[in-house]
Protein backbone atom coordinates (compact mmCIF):
# COMPACT_ATOMS: atom_id res chain seq x y z
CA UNK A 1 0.40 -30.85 102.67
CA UNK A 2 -2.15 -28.06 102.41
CA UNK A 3 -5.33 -27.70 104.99
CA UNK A 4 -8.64 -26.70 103.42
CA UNK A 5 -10.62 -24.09 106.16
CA UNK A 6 -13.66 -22.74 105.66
CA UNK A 7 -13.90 -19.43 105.62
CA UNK A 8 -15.63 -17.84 108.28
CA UNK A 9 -18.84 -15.29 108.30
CA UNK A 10 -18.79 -11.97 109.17
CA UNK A 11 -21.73 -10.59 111.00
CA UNK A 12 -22.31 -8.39 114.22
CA UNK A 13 -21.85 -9.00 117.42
CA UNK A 14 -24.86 -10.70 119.30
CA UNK A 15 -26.84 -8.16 121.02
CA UNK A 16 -28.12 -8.53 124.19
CA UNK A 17 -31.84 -9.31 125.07
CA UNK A 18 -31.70 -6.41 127.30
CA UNK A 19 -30.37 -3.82 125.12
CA UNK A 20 -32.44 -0.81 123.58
CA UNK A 21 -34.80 -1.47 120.63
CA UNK A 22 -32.22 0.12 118.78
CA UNK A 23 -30.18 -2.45 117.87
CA UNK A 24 -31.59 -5.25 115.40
CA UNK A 25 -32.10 -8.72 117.44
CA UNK A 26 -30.53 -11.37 115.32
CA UNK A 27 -29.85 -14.84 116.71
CA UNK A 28 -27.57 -16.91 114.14
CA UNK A 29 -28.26 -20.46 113.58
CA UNK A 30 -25.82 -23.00 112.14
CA UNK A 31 -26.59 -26.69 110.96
CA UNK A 32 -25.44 -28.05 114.25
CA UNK A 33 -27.57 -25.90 116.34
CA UNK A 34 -30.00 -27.66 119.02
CA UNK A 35 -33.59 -26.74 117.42
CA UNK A 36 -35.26 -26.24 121.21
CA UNK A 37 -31.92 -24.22 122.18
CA UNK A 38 -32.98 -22.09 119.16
CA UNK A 39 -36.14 -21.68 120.35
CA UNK A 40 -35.74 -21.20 123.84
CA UNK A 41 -32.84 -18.17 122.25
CA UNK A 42 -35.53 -16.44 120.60
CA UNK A 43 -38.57 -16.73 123.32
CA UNK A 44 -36.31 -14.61 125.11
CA UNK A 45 -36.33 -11.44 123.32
CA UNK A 46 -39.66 -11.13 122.89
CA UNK A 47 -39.87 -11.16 127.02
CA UNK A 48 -37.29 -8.57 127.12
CA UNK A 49 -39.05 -6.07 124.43
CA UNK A 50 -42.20 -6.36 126.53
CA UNK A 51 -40.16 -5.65 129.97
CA UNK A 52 -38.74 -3.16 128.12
CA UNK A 53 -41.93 -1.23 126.68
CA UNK A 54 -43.69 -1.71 130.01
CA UNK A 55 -41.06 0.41 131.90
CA UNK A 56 -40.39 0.36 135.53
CA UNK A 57 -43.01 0.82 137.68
CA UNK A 58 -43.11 1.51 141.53
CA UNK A 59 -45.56 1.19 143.98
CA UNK A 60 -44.27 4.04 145.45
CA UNK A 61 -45.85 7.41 145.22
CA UNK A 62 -49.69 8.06 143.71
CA UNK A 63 -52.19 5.77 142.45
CA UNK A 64 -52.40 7.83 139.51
CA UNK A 65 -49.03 7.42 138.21
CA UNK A 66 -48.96 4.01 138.73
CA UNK A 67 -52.00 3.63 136.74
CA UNK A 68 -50.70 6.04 133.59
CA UNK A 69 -47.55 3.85 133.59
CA UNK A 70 -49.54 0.96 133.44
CA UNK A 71 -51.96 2.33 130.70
CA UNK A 72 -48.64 3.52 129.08
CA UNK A 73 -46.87 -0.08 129.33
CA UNK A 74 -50.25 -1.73 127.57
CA UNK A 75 -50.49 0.78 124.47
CA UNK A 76 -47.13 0.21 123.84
CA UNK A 77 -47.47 -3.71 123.60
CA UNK A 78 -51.01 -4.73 122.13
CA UNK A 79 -50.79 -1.19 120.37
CA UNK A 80 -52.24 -0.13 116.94
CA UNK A 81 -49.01 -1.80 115.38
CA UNK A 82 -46.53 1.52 115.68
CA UNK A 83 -43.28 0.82 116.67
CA UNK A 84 -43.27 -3.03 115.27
CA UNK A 85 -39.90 -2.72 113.75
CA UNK A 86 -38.48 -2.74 117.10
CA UNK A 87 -40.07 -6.10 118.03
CA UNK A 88 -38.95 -8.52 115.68
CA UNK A 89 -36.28 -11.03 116.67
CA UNK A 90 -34.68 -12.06 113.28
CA UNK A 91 -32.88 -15.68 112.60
CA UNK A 92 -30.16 -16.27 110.31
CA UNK A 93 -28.57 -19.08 108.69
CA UNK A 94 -26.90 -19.89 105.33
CA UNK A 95 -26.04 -23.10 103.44
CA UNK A 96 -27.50 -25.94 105.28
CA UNK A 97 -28.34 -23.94 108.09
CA UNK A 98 -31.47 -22.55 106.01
CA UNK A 99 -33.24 -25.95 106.17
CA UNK A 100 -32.91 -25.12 109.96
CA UNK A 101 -34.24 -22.03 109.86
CA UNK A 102 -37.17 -22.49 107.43
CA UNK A 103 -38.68 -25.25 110.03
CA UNK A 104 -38.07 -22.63 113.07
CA UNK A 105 -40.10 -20.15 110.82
CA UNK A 106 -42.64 -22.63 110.48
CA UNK A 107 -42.86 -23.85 114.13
């Protein structure tokens, strides 16, 4: 009696939503997948780039400052369209998970 597995795919680990734009932000979907899970996977890194590009910002300190980082925060997210490598959340899926991922592409 021989079993018949499936062999499994290689691909990197998940990165976090938090982690710096430097690392590509793939979410991989498989046929079995919840479609609003999905979703609800990818609003989130989106959140986190903007968080991200925004920077911390006190309330400490000068007016001025505050304001720059501000000013600084807003150029960076509705910008001129530099830096939009860094903002795309990519999705994944192969065999019968592309018919998943072709309807999250088009929702």
């Amino acid at each position: 009696d021989q079993k018949i597995s499936k062999r499994p795919l290689l691909h990197a680990p998940i990165a976090s939503p938090r982690t710096s734009s430097s690392n590509p932000k793939i979410i991989y979907v498989s046929a079995s997948s919840p479609f609003i899970s999905v979703v609800k996977r990818v609003r989130i890194y989106p959140v986190a780039i903007e968080a991200r590009a925004a920077g911390k910002l006190s309330l400490e300190g000068r007016d001025q400052r505050l304001l720059k980082g501000i000013e600084r925060g807003v150029n960076s997210i509705g910008g001129n369209g530099g830096g939009k490598r860094d903002k795309e959340v990519l999705i994944k899926g192969t065999g019968k998970a592309i018919e998943k991922v072709v309807s999250l592409a088009a929702w």
